[in-house]
Protein backbone atom coordinates (compact mmCIF):
# COMPACT_ATOMS: atom_id res chain seq x y z
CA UNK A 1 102.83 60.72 108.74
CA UNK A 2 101.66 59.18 112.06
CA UNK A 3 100.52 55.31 112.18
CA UNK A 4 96.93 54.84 113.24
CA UNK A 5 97.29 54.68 117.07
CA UNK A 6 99.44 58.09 117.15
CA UNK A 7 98.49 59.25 120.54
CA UNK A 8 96.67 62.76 120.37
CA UNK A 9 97.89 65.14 122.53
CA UNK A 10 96.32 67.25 125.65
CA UNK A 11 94.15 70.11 124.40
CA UNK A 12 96.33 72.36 126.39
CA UNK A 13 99.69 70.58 124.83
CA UNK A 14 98.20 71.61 121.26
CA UNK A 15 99.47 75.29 120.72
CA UNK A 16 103.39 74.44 121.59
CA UNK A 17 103.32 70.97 119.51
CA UNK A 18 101.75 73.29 116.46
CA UNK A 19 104.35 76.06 117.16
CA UNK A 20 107.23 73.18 117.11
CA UNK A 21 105.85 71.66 113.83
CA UNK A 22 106.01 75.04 111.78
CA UNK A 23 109.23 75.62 113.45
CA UNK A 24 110.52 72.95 111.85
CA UNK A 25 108.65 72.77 108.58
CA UNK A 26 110.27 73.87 105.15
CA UNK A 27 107.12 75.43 103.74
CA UNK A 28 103.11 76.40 105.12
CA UNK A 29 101.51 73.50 106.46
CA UNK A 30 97.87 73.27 105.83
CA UNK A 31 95.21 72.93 108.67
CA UNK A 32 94.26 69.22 107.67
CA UNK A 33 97.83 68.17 107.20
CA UNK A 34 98.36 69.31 111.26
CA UNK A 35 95.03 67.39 111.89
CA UNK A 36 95.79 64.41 110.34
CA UNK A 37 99.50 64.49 112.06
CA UNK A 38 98.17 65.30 115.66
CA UNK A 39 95.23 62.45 115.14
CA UNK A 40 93.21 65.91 116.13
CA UNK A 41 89.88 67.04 114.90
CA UNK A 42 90.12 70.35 112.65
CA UNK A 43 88.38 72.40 114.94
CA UNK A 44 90.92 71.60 118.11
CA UNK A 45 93.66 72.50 115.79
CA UNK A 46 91.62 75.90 114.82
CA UNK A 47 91.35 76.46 118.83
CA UNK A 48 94.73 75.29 119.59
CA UNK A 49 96.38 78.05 116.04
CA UNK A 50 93.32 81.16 118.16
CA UNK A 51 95.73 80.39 121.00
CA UNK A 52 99.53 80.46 119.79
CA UNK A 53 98.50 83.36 117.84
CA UNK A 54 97.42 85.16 120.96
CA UNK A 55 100.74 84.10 122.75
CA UNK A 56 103.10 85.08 120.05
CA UNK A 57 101.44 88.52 119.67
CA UNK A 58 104.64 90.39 121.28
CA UNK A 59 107.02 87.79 120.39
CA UNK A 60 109.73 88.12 117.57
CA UNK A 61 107.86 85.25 115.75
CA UNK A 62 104.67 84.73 114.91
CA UNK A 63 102.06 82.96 113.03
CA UNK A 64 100.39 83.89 109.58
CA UNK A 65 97.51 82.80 108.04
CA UNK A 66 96.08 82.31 104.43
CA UNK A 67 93.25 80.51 104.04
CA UNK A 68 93.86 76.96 105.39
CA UNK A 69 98.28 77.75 105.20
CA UNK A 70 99.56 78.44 108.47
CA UNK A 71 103.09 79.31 109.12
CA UNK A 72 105.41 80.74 111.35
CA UNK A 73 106.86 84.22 110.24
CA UNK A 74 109.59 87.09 112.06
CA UNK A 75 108.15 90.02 113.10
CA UNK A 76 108.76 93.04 109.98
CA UNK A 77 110.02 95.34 112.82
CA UNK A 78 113.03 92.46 113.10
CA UNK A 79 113.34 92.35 108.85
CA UNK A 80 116.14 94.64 108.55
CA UNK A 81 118.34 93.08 111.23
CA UNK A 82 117.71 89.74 109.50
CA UNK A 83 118.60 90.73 106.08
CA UNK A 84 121.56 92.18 107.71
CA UNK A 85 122.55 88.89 109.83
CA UNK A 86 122.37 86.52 107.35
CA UNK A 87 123.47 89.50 104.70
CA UNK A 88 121.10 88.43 101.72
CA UNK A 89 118.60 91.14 99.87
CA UNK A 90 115.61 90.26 99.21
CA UNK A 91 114.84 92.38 96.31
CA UNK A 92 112.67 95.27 95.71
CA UNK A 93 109.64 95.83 93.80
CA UNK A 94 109.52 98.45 91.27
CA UNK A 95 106.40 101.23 91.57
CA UNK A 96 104.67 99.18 88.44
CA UNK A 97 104.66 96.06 90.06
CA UNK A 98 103.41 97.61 93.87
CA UNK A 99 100.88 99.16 91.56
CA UNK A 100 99.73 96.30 90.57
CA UNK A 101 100.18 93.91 93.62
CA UNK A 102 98.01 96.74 95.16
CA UNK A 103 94.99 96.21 92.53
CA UNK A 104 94.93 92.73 92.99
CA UNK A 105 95.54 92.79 97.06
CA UNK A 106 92.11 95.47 97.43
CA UNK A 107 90.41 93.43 94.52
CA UNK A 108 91.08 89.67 94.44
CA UNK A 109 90.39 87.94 92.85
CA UNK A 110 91.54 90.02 89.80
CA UNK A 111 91.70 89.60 85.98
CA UNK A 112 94.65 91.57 83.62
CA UNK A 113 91.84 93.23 82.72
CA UNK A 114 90.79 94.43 85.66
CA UNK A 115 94.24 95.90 86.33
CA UNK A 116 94.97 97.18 83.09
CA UNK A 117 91.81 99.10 82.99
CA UNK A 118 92.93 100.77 86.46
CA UNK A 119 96.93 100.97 85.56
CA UNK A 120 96.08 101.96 81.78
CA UNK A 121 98.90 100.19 80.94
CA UNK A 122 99.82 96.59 80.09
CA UNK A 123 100.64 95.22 83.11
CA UNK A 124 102.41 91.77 81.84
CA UNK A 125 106.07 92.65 83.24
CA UNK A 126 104.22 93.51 86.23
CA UNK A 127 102.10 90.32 87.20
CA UNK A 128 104.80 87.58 85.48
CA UNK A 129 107.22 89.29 88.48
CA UNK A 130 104.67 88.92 91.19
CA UNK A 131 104.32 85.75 90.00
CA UNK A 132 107.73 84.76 90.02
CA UNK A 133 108.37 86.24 93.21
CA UNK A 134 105.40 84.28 95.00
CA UNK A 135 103.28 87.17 96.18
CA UNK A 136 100.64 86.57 94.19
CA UNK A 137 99.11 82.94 92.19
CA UNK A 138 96.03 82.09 89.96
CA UNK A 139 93.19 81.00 91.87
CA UNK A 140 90.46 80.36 88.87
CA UNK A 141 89.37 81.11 85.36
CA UNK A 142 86.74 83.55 84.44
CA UNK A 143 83.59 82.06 83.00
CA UNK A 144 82.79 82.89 79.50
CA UNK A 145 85.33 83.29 76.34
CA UNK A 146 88.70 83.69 76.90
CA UNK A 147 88.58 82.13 80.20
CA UNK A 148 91.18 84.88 81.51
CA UNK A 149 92.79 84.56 84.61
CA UNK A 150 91.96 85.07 88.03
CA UNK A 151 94.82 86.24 90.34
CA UNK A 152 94.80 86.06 94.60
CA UNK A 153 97.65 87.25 96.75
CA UNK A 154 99.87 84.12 98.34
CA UNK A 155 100.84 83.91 102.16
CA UNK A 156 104.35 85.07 100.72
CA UNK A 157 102.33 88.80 99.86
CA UNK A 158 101.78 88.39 103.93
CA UNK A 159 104.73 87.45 104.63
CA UNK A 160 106.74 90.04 102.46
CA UNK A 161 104.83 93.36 104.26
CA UNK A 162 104.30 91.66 107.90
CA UNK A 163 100.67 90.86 107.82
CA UNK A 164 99.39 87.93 109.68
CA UNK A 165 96.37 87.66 107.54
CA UNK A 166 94.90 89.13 104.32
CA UNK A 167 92.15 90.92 106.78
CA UNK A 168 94.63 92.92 108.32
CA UNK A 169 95.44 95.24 104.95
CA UNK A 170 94.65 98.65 105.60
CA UNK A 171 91.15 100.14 104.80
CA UNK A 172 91.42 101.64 101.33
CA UNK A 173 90.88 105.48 101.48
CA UNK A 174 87.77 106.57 100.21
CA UNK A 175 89.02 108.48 97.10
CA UNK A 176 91.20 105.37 96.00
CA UNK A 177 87.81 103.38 96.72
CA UNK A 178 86.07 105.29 94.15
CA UNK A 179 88.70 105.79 91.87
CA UNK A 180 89.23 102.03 91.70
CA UNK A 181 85.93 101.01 91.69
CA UNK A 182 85.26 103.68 89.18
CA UNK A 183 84.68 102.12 85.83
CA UNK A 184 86.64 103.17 82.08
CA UNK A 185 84.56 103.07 78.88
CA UNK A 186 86.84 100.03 78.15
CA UNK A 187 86.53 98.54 81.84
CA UNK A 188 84.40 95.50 80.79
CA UNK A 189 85.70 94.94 77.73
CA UNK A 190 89.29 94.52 79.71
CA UNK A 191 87.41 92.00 81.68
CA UNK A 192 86.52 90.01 78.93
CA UNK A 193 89.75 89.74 77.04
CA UNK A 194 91.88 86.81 76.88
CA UNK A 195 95.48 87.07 78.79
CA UNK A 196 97.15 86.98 75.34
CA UNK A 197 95.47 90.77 74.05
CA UNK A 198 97.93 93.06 75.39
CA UNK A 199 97.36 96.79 75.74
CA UNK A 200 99.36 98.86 73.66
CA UNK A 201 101.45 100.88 76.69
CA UNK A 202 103.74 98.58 78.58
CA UNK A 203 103.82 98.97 82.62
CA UNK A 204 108.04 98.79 81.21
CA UNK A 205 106.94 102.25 79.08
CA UNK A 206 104.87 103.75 82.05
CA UNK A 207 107.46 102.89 85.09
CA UNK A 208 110.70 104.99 84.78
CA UNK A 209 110.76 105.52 88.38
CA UNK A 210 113.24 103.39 91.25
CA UNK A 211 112.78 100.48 92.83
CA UNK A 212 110.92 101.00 96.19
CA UNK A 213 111.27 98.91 99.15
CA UNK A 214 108.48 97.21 100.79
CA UNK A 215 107.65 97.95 104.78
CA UNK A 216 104.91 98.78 107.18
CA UNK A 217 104.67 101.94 108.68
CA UNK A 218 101.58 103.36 110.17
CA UNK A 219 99.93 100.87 107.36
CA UNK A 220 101.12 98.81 104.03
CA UNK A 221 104.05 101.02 103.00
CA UNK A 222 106.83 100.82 100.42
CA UNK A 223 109.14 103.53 100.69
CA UNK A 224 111.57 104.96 98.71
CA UNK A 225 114.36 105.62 101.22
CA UNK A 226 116.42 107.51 97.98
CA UNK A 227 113.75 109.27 96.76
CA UNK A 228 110.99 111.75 97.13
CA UNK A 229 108.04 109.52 96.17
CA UNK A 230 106.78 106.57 97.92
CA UNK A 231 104.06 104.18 97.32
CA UNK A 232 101.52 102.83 99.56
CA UNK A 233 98.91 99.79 98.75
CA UNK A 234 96.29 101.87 99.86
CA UNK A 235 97.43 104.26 97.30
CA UNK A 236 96.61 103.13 94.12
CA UNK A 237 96.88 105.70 91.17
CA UNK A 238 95.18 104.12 87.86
């Protein structure tokens, strides 16, 4: 961290300092952690993030933002040439667990509840591998008994399908709006459980199908370049 008399830089020297500092940094950086570095007040760092994101906008590297995380990311259009180059895989999710990252992307924060009453299913298997995989974190407690969970996506869920900020997910079609936001007999009573009453159907049971990989195309898209099916987040099927 910077000793008190750090000099502060030129307002017009901000947006290539913040570019070199995320270049460079291991993980998101939060906006007060750049502040306190730059001896800048928050809002010229805001100003100074407005403007590298408008000069990296056809560049092969630009910057995401979740909340008060700001990073640098490659464009998705460059992923496969990446993966390729440095010849690591970075996985695939399986059409349970897109099912579910979709639920909680269109309804954050959400509760196993919540999805389980849209899936059907228990969706367990689903959210301990979103978890483990980063694209998605609890962000709260639900008042009330059984205090269940709350789940949020991560800047890793932006990262993973080439969004630059959670605002930039695709509208949900209307008939997946109302079928979401269409409540089961059992809906709030799934709200209200505790995170340790499982359904009875596993998302394990329900999901036979191939792992699909994760893209964007005309939209959030995870295609299945093997098989017939694909799934889209703004396709959620209860």
């Amino acid at each position: 961290m910077p000793q008190e008399n750090t000099p502060r830089p030129a307002p017009d020297q901000l947006p290539a300092i913040i570019e070199s500092l995320l270049f460079v940094a291991e993980e998101p950086q939060q906006i007060g952690t750049l502040s306190k570095v730059l001896n800048t007040p928050r809002q010229g760092i805001e100003r100074a993030i407005e403007t590298l994101i408008e000069s990296t906008a056809d560049r092969g590297i630009y910057v995401q933002r979740h909340g008060d995380l700001v990073q640098l990311s490659t464009t998705p259009e460059a992923a496969p040439y990446i993966e390729y180059f440095l010849e690591v895989d970075y996985g695939r999710l399986t059409r349970a667990s897109l099912e579910t990252l979709a639920i909680i992307a269109y309804r954050q924060p959400a509760t196993r509840g919540t999805i389980e009453a849209i899936r059907g299913v228990n969706s367990d298997h689903g959210v301990a591998t979103l978890l483990a995989r980063g694209l998605i974190e609890d962000v709260g407690r639900v008042p009330g008994p059984g205090r269940a969970v709350l789940f949020g996506t991560t800047i890793r869920f932006l990262e993973y399908f080439g969004l630059q900020k959670p605002d930039d997910l695709p509208p949900l079609p209307e008939i997946a709006a109302s079928d979401a936001d269409e409540e089961s007999p059992d809906h709030e009573k799934a709200e209200a459980q505790s995170d340790d009453e499982p359904t009875e159907q596993s998302d394990d049971d329900a999901d036979v199908t191939e792992p699909v990989d994760a893209g964007v195309e005309s939209g959030l898209v995870a295609e299945a370049p093997d098989a017939e099916d694909s799934k889209t987040l703004s396709g959620v099927e209860p």
